[in-house]
C-alpha atoms as a PDB file:
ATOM      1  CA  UNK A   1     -94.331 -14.566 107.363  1.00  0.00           C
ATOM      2  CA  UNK A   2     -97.359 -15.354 108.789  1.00  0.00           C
ATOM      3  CA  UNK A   3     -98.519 -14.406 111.971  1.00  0.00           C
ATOM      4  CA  UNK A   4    -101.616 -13.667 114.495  1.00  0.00           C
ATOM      5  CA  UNK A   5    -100.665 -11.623 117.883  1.00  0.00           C
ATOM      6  CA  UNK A   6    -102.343 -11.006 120.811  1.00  0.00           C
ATOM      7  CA  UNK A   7    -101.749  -8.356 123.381  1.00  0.00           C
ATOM      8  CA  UNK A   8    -103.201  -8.399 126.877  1.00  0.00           C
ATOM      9  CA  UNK A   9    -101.678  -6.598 130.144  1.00  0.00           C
ATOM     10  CA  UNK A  10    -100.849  -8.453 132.777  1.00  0.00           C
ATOM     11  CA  UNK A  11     -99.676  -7.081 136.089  1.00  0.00           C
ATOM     12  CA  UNK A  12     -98.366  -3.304 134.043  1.00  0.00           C
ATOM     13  CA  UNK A  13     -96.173  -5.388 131.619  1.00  0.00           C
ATOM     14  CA  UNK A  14     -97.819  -5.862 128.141  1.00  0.00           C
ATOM     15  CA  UNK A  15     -97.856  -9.612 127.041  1.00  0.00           C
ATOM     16  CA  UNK A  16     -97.310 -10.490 123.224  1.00  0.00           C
ATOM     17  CA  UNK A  17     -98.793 -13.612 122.244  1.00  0.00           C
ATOM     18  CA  UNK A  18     -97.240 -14.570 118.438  1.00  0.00           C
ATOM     19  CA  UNK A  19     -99.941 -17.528 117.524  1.00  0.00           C
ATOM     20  CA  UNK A  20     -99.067 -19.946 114.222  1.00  0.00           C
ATOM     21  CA  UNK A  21     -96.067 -18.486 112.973  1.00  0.00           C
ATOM     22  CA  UNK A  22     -96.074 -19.939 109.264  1.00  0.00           C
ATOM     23  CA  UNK A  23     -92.993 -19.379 106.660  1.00  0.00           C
ATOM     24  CA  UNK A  24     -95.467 -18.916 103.379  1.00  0.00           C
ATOM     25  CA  UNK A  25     -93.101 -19.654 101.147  1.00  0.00           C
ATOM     26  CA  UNK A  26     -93.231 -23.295 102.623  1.00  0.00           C
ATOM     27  CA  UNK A  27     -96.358 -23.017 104.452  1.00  0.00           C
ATOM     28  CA  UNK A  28     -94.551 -24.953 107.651  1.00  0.00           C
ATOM     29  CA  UNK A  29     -95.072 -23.608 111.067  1.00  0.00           C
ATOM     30  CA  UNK A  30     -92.082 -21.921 112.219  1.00  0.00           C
ATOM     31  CA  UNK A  31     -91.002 -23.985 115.432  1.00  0.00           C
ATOM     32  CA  UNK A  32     -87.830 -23.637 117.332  1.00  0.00           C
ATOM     33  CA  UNK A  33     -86.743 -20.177 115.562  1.00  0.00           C
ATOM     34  CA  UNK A  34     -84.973 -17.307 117.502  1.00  0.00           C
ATOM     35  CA  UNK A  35     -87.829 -14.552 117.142  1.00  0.00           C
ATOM     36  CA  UNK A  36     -86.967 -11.009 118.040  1.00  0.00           C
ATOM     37  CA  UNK A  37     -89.914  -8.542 118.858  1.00  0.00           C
ATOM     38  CA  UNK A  38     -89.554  -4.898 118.866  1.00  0.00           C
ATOM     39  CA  UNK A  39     -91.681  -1.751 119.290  1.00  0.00           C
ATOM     40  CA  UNK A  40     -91.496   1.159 117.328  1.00  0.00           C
ATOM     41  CA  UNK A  41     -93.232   4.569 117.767  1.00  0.00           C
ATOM     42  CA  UNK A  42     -95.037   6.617 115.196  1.00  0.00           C
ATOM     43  CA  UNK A  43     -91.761   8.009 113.860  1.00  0.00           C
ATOM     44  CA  UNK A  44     -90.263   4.550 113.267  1.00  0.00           C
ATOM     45  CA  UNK A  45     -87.829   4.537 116.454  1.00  0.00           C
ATOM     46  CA  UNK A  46     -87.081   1.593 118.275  1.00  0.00           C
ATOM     47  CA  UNK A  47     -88.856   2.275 121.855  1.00  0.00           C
ATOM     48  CA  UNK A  48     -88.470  -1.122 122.969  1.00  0.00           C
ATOM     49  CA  UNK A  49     -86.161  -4.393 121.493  1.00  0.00           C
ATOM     50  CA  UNK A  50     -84.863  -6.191 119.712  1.00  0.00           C
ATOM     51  CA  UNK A  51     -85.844  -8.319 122.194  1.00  0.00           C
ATOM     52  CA  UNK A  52     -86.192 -12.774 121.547  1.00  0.00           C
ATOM     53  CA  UNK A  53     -89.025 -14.083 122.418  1.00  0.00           C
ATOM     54  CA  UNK A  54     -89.634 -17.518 124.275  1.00  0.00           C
ATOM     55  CA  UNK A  55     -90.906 -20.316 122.180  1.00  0.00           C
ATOM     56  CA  UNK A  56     -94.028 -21.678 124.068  1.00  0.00           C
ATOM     57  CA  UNK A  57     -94.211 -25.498 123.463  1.00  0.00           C
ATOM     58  CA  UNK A  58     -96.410 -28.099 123.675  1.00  0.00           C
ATOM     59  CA  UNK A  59     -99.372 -28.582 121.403  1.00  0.00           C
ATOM     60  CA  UNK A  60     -99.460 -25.401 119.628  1.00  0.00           C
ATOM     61  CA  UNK A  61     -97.639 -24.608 116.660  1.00  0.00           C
ATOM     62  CA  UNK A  62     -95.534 -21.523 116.010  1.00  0.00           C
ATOM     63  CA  UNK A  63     -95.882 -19.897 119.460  1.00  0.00           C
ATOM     64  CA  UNK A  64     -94.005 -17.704 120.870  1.00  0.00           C
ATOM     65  CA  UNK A  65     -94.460 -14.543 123.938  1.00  0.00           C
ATOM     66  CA  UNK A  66     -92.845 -11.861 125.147  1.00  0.00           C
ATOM     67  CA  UNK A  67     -93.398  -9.358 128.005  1.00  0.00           C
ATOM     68  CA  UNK A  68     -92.540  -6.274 127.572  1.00  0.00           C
ATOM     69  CA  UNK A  69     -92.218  -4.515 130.642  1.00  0.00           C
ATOM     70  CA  UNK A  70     -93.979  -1.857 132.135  1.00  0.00           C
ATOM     71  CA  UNK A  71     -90.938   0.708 132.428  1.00  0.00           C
ATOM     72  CA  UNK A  72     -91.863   1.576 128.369  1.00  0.00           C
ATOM     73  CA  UNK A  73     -93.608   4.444 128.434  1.00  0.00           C
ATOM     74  CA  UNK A  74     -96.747   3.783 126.481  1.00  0.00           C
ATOM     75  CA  UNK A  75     -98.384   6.984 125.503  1.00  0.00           C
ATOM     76  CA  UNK A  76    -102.261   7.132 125.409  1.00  0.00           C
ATOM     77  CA  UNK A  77    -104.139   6.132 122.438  1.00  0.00           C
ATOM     78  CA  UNK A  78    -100.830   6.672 120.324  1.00  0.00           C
ATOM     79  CA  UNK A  79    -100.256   3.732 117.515  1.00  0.00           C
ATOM     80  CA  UNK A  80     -97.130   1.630 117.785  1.00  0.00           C
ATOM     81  CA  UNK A  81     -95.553  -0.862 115.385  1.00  0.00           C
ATOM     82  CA  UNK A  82     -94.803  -4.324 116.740  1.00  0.00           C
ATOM     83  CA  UNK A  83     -91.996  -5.773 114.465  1.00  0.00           C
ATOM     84  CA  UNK A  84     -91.098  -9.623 114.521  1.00  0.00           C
ATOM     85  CA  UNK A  85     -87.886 -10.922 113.005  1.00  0.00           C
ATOM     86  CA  UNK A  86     -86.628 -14.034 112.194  1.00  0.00           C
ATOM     87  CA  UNK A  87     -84.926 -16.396 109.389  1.00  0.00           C
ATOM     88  CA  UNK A  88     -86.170 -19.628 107.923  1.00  0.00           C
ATOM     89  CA  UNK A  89     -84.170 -21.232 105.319  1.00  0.00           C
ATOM     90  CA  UNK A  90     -81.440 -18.751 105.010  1.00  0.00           C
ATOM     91  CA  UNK A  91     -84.555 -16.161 104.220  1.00  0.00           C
ATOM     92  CA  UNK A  92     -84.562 -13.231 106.390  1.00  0.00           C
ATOM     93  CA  UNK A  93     -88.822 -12.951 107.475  1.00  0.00           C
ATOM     94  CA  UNK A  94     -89.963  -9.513 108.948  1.00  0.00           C
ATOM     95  CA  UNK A  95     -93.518  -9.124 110.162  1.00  0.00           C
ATOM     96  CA  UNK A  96     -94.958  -5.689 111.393  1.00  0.00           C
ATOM     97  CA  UNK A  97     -98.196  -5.177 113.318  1.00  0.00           C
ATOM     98  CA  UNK A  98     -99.779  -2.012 114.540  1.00  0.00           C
ATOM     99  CA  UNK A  99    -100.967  -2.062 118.037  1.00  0.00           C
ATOM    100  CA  UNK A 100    -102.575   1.345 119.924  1.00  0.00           C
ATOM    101  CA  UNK A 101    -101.620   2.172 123.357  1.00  0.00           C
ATOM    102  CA  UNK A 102    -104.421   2.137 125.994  1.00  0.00           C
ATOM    103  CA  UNK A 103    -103.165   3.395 128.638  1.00  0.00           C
ATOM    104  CA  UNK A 104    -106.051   3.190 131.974  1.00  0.00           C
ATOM    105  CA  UNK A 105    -105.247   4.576 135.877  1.00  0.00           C
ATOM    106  CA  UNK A 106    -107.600   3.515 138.550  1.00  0.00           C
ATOM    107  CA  UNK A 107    -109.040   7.415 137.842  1.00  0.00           C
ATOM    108  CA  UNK A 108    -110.688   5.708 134.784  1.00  0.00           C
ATOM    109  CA  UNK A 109    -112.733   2.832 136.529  1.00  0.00           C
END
């Protein structure tokens, strides 16, 4: 599978942005699919999911978001692993991406 994410914080929740989610064994955007996102900590625990994530539609192809909310207790500068799910053609697709926690209070501005 694949995929580009984006990350941003909006209002304490943590926005995942899944961009052109391709199959590429077929090379066909993967539109429509139930995508499950979950977070996993350094030791490979689930901190956060599975979780499906809302198909965005319109003009852009294989998107999809999720917010994750800001009850997960991030911890500073520690890496996570963001794991998307899915199946395409009876194939089961897994995806991982490592993401770091930065964590700011309004002591840091």
């Amino acid at each position: 599978m694949s995929i580009r994410t984006k990350f941003f914080v909006v209002g304490g929740d943590t926005l995942v942005i899944i961009d052109r989610l391709r199959d590429e064994f077929t090379g066909g955007f993967l539109d429509g699919q139930v995508v499950n996102c979950s977070v996993l900590d350094k030791a490979g625990t689930v901190v956060f999911g599975p979780q499906a994530m809302e198909v965005v539609t319109g003009l852009v192809n294989g998107r999809y978001r999720l917010s994750i909310p800001d009850s997960l207790p991030w911890v500073p500068k520690e890496n996570y692993t963001l794991q998307i799910t899915t199946t395409a053609g009876g194939r089961a697709l897994d995806a991982r991406r490592t993401l770091q926690a930065k964590v700011y209070s309004l002591e840091d501005s």
